[in-house]
Protein backbone atom coordinates (compact mmCIF):
# COMPACT_ATOMS: atom_id res chain seq x y z
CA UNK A 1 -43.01 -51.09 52.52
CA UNK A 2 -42.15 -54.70 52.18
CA UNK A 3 -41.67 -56.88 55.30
CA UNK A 4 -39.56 -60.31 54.67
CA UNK A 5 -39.57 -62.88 56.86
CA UNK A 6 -42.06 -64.46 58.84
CA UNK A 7 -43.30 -67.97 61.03
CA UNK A 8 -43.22 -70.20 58.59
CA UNK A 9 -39.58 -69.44 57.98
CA UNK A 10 -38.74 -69.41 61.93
CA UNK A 11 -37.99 -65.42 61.92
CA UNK A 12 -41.14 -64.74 64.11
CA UNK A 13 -44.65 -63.36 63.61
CA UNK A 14 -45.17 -61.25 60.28
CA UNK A 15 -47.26 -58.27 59.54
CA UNK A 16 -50.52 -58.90 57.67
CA UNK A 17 -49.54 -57.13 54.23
CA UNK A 18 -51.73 -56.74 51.19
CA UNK A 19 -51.24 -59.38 48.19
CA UNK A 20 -48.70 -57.77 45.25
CA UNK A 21 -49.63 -58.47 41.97
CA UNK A 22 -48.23 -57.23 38.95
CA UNK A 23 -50.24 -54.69 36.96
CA UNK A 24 -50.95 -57.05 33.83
CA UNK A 25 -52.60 -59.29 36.53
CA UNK A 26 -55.38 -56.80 37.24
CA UNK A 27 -58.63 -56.51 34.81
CA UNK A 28 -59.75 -54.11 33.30
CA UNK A 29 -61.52 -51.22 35.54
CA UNK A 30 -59.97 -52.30 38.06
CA UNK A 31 -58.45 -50.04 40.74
CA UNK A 32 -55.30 -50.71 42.61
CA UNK A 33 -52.20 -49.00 44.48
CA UNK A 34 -48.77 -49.01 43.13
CA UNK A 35 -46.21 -50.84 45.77
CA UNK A 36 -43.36 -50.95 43.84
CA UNK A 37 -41.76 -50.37 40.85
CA UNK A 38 -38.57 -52.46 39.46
CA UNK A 39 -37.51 -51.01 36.70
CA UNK A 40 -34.23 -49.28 35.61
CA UNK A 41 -33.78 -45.83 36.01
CA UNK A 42 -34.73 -44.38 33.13
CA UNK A 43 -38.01 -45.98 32.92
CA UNK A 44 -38.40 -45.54 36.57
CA UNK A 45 -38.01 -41.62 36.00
CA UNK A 46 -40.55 -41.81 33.07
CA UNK A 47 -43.31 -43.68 34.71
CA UNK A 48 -42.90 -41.12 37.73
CA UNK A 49 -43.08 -38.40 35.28
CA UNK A 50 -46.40 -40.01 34.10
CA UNK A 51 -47.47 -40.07 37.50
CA UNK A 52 -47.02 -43.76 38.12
CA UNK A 53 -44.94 -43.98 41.51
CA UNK A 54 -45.64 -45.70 44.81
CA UNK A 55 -48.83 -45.20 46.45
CA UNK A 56 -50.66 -44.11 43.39
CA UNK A 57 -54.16 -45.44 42.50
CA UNK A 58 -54.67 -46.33 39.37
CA UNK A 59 -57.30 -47.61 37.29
CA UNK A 60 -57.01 -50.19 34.50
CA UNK A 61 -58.74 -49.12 31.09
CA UNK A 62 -57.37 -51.50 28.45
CA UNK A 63 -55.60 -54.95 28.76
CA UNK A 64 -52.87 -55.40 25.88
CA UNK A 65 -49.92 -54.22 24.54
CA UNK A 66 -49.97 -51.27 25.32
CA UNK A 67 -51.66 -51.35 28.38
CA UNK A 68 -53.96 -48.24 28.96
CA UNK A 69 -54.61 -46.58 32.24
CA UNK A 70 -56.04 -43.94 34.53
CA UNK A 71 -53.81 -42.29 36.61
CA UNK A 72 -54.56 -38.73 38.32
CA UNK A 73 -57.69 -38.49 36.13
CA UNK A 74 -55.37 -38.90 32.72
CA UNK A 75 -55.04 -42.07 30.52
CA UNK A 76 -51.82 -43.35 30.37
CA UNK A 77 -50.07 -46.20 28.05
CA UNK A 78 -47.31 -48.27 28.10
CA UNK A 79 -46.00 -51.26 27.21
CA UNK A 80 -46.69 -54.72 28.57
CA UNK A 81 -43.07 -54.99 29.46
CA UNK A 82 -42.68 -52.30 31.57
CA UNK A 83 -46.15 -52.63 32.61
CA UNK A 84 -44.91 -55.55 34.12
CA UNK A 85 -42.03 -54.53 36.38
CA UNK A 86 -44.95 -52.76 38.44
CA UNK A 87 -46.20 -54.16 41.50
CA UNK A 88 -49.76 -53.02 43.00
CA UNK A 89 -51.32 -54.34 45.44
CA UNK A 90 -54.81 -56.34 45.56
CA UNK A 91 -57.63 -54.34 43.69
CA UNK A 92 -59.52 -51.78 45.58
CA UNK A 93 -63.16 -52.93 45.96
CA UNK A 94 -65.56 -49.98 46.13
CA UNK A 95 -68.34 -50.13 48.29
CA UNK A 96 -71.65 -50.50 47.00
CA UNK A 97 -73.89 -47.31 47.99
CA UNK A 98 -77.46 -47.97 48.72
């Protein structure tokens, strides 16, 4: 969900919303969530078909082209390009067990 607008802008108070990056920004074994994807149908409908849709974690193996990651336990490339019409939002931290 994406809220637009906010204080600085004079439309009133905004929601506190997790940072978007796009997936090449991430490192690798990182883990994020999926927010969005902009990309045209067809690749839309692949990358769903992969598994890669909103509110998916995923988990960054390789940087490159192609980029390589986890998704539902399975490693999944693609290319940079499309790689970067997906927007996730700010790493998951896990916490440290002691």
């Amino acid at each position: 969900m994406e809220f637009e607008g906010g204080a600085s802008e004079g439309k009133g108070p905004t929601m506190n919303v997790a940072e978007r990056l796009c997936l090449t920004d991430l490192r690798p074994l990182e883990k994020s969530r999926v927010d969005a994807v902009s990309a045209i149908e067809e690749d839309a409908a692949r990358l769903t078909g992969m598994g890669v849709c909103r509110g998916r974690e995923v988990t960054i193996l390789k940087i490159g082209d192609p980029i390589i990651l986890r998704v539902y336990g399975s490693r999944v490339a693609m290319s940079a390009r499309l790689a970067r019409r997906i927007q996730v939002l700010r790493p998951i931290v896990d916490p440290v067990v002691a």
